[in-house]
C-alpha atoms as a PDB file:
ATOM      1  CA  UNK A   1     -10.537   4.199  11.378  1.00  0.00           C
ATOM      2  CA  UNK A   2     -10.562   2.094   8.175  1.00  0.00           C
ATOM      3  CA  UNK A   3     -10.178  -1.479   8.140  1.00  0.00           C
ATOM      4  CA  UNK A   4      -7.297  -3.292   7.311  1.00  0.00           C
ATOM      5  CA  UNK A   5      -8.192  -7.110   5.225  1.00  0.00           C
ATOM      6  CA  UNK A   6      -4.765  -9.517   4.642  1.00  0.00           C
ATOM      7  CA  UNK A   7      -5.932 -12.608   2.732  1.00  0.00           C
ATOM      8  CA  UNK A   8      -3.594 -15.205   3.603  1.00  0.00           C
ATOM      9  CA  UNK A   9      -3.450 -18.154   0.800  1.00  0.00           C
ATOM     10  CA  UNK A  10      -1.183 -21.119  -0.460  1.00  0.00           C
ATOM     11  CA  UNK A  11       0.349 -20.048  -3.312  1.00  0.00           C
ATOM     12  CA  UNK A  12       1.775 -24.291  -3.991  1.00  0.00           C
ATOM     13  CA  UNK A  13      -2.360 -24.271  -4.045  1.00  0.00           C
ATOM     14  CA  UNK A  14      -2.012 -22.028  -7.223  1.00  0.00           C
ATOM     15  CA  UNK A  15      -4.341 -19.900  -4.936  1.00  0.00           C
ATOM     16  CA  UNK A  16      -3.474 -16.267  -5.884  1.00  0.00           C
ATOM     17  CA  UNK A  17      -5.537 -15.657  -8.584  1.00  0.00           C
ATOM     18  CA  UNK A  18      -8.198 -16.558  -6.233  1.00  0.00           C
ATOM     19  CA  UNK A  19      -6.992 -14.122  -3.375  1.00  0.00           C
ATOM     20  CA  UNK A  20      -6.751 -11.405  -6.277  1.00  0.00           C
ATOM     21  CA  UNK A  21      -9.842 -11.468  -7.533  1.00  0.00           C
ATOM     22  CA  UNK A  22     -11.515 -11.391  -3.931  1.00  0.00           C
ATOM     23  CA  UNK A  23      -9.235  -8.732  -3.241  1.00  0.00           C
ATOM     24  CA  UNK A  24     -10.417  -6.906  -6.074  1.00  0.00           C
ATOM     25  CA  UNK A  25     -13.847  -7.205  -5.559  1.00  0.00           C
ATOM     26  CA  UNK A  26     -13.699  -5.873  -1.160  1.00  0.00           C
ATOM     27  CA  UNK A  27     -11.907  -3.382  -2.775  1.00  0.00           C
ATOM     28  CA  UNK A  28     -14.559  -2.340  -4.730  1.00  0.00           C
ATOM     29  CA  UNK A  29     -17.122  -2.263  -2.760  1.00  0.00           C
ATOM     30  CA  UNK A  30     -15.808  -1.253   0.111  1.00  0.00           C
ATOM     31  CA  UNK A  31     -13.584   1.506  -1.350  1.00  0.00           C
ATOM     32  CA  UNK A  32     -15.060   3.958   1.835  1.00  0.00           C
ATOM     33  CA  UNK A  33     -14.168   1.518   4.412  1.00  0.00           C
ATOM     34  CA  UNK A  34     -10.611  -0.113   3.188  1.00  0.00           C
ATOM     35  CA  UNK A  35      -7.340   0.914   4.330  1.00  0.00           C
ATOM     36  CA  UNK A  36      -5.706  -1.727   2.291  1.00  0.00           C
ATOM     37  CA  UNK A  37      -6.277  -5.179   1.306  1.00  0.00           C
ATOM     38  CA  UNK A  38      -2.668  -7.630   1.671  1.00  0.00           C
ATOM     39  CA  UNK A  39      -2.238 -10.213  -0.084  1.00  0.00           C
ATOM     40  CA  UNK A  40      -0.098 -12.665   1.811  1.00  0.00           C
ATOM     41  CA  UNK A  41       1.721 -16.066   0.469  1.00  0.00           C
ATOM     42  CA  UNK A  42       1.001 -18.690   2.929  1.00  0.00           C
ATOM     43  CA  UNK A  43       4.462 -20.705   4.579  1.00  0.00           C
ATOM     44  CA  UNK A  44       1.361 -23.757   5.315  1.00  0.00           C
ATOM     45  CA  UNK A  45      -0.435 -25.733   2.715  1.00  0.00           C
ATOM     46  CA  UNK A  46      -3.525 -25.434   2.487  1.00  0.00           C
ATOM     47  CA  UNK A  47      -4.141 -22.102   3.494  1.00  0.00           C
ATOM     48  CA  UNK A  48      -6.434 -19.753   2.837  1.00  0.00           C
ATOM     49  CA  UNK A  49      -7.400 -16.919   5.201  1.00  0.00           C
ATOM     50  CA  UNK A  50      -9.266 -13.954   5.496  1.00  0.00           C
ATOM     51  CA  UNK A  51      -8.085 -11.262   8.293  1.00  0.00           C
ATOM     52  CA  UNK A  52      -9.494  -8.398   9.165  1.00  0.00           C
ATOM     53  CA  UNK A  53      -7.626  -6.442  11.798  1.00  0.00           C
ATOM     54  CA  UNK A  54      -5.555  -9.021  11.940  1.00  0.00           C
ATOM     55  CA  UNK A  55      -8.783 -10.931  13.371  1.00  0.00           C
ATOM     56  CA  UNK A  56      -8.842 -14.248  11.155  1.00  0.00           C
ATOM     57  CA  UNK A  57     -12.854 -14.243  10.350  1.00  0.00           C
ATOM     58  CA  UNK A  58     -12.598 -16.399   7.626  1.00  0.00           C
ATOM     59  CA  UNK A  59     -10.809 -20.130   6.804  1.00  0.00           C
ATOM     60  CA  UNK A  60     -11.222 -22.416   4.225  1.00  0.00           C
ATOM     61  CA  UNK A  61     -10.569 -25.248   6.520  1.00  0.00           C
ATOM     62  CA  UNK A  62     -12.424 -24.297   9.369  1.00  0.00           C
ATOM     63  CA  UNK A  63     -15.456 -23.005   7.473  1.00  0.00           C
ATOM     64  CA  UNK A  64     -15.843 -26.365   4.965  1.00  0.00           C
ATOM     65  CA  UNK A  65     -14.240 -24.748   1.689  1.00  0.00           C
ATOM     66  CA  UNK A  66     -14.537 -21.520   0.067  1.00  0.00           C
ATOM     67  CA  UNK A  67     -17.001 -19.587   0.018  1.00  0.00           C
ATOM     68  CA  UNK A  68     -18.987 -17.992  -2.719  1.00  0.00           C
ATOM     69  CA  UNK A  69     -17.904 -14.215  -2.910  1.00  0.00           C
ATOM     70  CA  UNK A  70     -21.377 -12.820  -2.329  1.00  0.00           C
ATOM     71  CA  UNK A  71     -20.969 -14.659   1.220  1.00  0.00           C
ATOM     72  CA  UNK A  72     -17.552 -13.306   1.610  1.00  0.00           C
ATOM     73  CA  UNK A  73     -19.008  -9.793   1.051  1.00  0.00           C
ATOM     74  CA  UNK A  74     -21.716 -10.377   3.729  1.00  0.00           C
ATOM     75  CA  UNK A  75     -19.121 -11.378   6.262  1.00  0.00           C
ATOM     76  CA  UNK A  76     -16.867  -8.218   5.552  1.00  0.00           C
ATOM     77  CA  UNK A  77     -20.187  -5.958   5.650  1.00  0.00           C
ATOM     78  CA  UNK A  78     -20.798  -7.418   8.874  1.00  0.00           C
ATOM     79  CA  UNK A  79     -17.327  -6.710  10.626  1.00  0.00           C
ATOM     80  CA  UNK A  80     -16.546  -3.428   9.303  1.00  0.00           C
ATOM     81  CA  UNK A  81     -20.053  -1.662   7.989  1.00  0.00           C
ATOM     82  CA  UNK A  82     -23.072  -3.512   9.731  1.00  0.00           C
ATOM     83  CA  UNK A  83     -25.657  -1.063   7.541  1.00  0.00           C
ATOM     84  CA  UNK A  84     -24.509  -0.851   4.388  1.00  0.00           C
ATOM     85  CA  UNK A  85     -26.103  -2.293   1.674  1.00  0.00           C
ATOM     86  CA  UNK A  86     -25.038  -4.798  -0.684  1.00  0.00           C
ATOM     87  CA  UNK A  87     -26.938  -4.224  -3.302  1.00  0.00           C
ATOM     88  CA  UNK A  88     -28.069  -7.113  -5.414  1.00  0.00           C
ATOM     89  CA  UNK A  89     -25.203  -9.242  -2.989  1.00  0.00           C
ATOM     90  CA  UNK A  90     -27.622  -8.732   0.060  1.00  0.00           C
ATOM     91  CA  UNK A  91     -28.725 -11.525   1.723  1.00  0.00           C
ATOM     92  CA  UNK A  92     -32.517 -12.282   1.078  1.00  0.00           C
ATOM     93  CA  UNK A  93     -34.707 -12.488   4.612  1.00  0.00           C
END
């Protein structure tokens, strides 16, 4: 079953560009794996998460800020396709 991703964000933040982009870009690469990617407009300030399954594996506030997307990728990879490769977004052992 392909993985669902809603990306929760503030949009008094002026964060939906933001969300966009990133959407864009797990779209992308994981065009296999993706059922859809939501973008959702937060009702809290401040917000900006990153479900998978409904699974929240990723907060701005929880994690210390955002993240760069190559890090983002890595965490997706890891949740829905542990062996696929990232290509030059890899981590480096």
């Amino acid at each position: 079953m392909k993985a669902s991703i809603t990306i929760e964000y503030c949009p008094k933040c002026h964060w939906l560009l933001r969300a966009a982009y990133m959407a864009q870009e797990l779209l992308t690469t994981f065009e296999a794996e993706l059922a859809e990617v939501t973008l959702r407009p937060s009702e809290i300030a401040g917000r900006y998460t990153l479900f998978i399954n409904k699974e929240p594996v990723y907060d701005r506030k929880r994690d210390g800020g955002f993240k760069e997307i190559k890090e983002i990728k890595q965490l997706v990879r890891d949740h829905i396709a542990p062996g696929k490769s990232l290509g030059h977004s890899d981590r480096k052992d």
